[in-house]
Protein backbone atom coordinates (compact mmCIF):
# COMPACT_ATOMS: atom_id res chain seq x y z
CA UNK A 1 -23.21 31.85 15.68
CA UNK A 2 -23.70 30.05 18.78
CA UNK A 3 -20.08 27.81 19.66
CA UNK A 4 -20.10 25.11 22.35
CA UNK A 5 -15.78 25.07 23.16
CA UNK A 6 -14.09 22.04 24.17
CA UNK A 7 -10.60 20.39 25.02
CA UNK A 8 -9.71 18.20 22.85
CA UNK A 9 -10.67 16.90 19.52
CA UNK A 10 -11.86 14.07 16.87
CA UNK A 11 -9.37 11.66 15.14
CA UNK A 12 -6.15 13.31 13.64
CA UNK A 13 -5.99 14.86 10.53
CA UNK A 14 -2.99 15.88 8.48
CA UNK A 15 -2.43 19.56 7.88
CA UNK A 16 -1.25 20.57 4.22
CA UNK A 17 1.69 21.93 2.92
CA UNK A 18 1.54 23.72 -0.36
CA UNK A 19 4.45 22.88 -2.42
CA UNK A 20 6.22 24.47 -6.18
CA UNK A 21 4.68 23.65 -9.59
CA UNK A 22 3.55 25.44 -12.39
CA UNK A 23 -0.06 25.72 -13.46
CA UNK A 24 -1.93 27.61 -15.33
CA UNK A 25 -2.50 30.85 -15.15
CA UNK A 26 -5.53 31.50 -12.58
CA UNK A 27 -8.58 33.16 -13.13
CA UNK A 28 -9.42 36.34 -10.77
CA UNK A 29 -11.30 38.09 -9.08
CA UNK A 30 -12.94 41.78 -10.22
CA UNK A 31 -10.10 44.11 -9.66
CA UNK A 32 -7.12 41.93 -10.23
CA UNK A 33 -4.92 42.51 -12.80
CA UNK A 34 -3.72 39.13 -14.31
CA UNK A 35 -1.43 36.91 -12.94
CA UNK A 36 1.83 37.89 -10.67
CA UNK A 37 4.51 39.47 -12.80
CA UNK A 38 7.38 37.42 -12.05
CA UNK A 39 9.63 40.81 -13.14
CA UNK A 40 8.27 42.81 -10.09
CA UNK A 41 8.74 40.21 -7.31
CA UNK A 42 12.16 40.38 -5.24
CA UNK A 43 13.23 36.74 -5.22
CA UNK A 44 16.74 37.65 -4.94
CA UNK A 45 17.64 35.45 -1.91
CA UNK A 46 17.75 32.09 -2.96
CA UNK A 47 16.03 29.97 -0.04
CA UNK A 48 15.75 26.01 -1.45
CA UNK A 49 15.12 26.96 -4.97
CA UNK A 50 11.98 29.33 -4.80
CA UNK A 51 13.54 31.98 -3.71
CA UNK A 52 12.39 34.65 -0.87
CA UNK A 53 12.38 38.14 -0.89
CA UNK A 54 15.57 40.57 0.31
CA UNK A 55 15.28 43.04 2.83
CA UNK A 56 14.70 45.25 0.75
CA UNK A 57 14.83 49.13 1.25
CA UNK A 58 13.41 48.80 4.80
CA UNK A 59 15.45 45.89 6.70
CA UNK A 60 13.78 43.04 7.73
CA UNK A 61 11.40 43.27 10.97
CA UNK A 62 8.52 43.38 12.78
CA UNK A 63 6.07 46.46 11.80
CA UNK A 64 4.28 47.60 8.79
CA UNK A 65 6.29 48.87 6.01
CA UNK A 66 9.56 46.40 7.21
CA UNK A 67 10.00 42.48 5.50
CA UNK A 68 9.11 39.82 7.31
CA UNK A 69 12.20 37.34 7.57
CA UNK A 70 12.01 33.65 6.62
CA UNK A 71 12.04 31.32 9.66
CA UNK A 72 15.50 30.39 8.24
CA UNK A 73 17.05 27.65 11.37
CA UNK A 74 14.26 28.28 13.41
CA UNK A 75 12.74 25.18 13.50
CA UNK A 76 9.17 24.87 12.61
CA UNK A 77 7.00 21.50 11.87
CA UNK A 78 4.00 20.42 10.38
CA UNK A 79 1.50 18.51 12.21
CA UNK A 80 2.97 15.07 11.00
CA UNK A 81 6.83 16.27 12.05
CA UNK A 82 8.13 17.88 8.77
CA UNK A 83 10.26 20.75 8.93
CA UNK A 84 8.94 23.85 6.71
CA UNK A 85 10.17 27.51 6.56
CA UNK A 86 8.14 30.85 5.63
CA UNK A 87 9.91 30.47 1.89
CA UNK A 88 7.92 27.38 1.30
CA UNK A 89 4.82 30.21 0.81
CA UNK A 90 6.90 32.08 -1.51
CA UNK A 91 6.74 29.20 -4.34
CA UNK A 92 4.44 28.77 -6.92
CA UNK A 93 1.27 26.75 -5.30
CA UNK A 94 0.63 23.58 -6.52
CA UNK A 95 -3.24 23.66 -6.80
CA UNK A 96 -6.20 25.15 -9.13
CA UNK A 97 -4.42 28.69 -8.58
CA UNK A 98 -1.49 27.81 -9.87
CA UNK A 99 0.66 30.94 -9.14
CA UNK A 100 2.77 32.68 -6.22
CA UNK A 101 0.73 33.57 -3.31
CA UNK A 102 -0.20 37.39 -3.55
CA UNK A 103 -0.40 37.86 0.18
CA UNK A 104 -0.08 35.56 3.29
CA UNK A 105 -1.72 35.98 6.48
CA UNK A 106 0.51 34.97 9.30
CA UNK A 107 -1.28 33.72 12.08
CA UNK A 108 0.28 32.78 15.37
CA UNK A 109 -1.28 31.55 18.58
CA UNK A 110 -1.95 28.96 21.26
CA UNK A 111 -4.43 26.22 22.15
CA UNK A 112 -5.37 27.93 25.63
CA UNK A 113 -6.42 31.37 23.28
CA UNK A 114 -9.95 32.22 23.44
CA UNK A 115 -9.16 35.13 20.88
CA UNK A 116 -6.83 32.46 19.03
CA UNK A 117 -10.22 30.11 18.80
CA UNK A 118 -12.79 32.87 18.04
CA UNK A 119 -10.79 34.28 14.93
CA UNK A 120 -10.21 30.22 13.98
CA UNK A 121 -13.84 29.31 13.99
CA UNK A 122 -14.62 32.95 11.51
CA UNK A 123 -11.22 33.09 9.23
CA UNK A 124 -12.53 29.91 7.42
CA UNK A 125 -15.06 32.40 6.04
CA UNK A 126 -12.45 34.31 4.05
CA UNK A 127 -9.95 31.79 3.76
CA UNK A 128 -12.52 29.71 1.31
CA UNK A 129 -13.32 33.15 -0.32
CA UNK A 130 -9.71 34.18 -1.04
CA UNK A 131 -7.45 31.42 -0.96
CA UNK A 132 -9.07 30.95 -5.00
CA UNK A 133 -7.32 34.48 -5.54
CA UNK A 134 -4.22 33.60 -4.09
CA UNK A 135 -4.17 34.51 -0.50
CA UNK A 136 -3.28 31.62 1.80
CA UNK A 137 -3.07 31.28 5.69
CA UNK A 138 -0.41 30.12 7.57
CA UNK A 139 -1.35 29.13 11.16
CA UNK A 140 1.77 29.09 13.45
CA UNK A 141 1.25 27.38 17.15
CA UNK A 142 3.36 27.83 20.03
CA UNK A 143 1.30 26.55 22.79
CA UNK A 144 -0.85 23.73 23.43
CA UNK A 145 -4.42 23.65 25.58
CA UNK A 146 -2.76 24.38 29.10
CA UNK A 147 0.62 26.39 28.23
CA UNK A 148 3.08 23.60 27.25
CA UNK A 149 4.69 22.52 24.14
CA UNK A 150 2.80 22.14 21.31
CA UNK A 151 2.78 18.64 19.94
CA UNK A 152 1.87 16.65 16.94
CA UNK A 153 -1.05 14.92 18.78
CA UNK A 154 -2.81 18.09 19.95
CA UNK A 155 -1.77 20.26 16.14
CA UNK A 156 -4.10 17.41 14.93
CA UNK A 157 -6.55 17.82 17.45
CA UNK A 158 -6.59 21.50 16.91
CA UNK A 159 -7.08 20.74 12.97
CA UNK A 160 -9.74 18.67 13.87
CA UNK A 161 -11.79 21.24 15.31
CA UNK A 162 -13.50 19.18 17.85
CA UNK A 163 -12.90 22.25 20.08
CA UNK A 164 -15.44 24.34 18.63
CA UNK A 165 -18.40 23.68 17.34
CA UNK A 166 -21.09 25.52 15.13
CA UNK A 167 -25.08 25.89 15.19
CA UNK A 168 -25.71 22.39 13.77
CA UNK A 169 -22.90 20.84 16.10
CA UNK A 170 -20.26 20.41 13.59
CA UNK A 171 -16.72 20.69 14.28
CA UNK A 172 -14.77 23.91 12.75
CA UNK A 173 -12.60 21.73 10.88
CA UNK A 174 -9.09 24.17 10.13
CA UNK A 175 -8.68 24.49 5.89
CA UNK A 176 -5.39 26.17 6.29
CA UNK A 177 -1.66 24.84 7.10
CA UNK A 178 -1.20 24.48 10.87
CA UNK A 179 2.56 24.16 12.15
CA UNK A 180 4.35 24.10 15.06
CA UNK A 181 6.83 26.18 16.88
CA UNK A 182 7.80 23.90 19.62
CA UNK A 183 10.47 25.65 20.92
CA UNK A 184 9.11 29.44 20.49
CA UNK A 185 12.17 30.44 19.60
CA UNK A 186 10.76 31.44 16.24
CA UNK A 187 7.24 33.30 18.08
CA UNK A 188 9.31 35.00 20.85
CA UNK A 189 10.03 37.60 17.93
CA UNK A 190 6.59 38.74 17.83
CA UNK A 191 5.37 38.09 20.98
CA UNK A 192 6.45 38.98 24.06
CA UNK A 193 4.34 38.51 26.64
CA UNK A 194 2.52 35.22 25.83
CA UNK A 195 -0.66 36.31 27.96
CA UNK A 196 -1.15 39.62 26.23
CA UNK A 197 0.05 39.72 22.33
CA UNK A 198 -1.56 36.05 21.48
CA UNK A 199 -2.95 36.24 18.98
CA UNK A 200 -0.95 38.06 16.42
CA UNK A 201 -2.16 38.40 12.54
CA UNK A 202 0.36 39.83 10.15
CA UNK A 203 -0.46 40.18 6.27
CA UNK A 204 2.46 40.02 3.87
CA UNK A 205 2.57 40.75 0.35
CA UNK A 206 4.09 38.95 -2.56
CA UNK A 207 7.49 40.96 -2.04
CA UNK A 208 7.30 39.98 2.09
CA UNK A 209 6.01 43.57 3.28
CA UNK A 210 4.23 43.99 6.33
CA UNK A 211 1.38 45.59 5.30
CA UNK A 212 -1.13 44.99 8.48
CA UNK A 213 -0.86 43.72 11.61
CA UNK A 214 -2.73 43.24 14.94
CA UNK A 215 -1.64 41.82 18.40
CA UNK A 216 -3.65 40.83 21.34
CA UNK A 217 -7.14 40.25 20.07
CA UNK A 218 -9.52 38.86 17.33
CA UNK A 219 -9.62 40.96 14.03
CA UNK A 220 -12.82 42.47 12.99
CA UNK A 221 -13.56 40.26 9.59
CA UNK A 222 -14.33 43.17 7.76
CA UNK A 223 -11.14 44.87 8.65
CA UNK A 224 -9.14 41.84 7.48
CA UNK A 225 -11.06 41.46 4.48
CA UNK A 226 -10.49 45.09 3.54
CA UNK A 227 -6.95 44.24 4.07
CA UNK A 228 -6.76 41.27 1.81
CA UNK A 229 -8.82 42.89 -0.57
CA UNK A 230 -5.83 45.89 -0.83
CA UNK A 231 -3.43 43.41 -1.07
CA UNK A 232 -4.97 41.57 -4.13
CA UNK A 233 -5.10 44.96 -5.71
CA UNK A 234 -1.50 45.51 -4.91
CA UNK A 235 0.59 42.53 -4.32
CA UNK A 236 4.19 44.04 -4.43
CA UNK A 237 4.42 46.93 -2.26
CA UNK A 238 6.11 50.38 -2.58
């Protein structure tokens, strides 16, 4: 695919936040066994009435095989200035799947982030042929086009997609919820050095595992799909 990259984008568009409801049960993929069982998912710290998973046997933390913590008073925002935490993904989705995500891919880069674009214009891919199975996307932003704070005027922008376009000149419009960590208190965790970790992907189960992560350059999309495949077959963890 040939991409033309730009600064700035079309006219702002609101990114959206899945909330809590019940639905019915969703229909799956080959290989997937049913719905979640509600009796093998750790919800036993209460975050706003969904619930998030403990730290289980391994401690919350950064690398495969630990929990990944809820953003708890770290303060991240939507697009439009609404405060969300990690937990919200932990509800029941409000949508045609109907049921708690069985993994999440954490994304989290910058404006400025060639890798941070490339993977952006080719996760849409997957995200339209998994999100239906109940894996979801959650795009976190610390940095805008040139290093500074990311702010509500260029997260819409950078949902817009006017940055990037495709073969027939259309902009790479982002399908997944893009928020904002304006302070980077909440990204300093798992990055470092801002020049050489963006972008970082890590894939979380139902229970909050790390199961697979990867810092400092665009996944290969058959490696992540693997991945999400092995996480749709297994959605709790060990």
């Amino acid at each position: 695919m040939q991409r033309r990259w730009h600064g700035r984008g079309l006219e702002p568009i609101a990114a959206a936040i899945l909330g809590s409801a019940c639905a019915p049960p969703p229909e799956l993929g080959d290989g997937i066994e049913g719905p979640i069982d509600e009796a093998r998912l750790d919800r036993s710290v209460d975050e706003g009435g969904c619930g998030y998973p403990s730290a289980g046997s391994q401690g919350y933390g950064t690398e495969v095989g630990q929990r990944l913590a809820n953003s708890g008073t770290f303060v991240l925002e939507t697009c439009e200035g609404a405060r969300v935490e990690l937990s919200d993904w932990f509800c029941r989705r409000d949508d045609a799947y109907g049921d708690y995500n069985r993994g999440i891919l954490l994304n989290i880069g910058a404006g400025w982030c060639g890798p941070c674009q490339e993977e952006s214009v080719e996760l849409p891919e997957l995200y339209e042929e998994f999100h239906g199975q109940g894996i979801e996307i959650v795009q976190v932003m610390f940095q805008d086009w040139t290093g500074q704070t990311p702010t509500a005027e260029f997260c819409d922008d950078w949902v817009a997609g006017a940055w990037a376009e495709g073969e027939a000149g259309e902009p790479v419009m982002i399908p997944w919820p893009v928020i904002r960590d304006e302070s980077f208190d909440w990204s300093s965790r798992y990055i470092s050095d801002t020049m050489a970790a963006a972008p970082v992907n890590l894939l979380v189960d139902a229970n909050g595992n790390i199961r697979w992560q990867l810092q400092g350059q665009k996944p290969d999309l058959e490696v992540v799909r693997t991945q999400l495949e092995l996480v749709l077959a297994d959605p709790y963890g060990g």
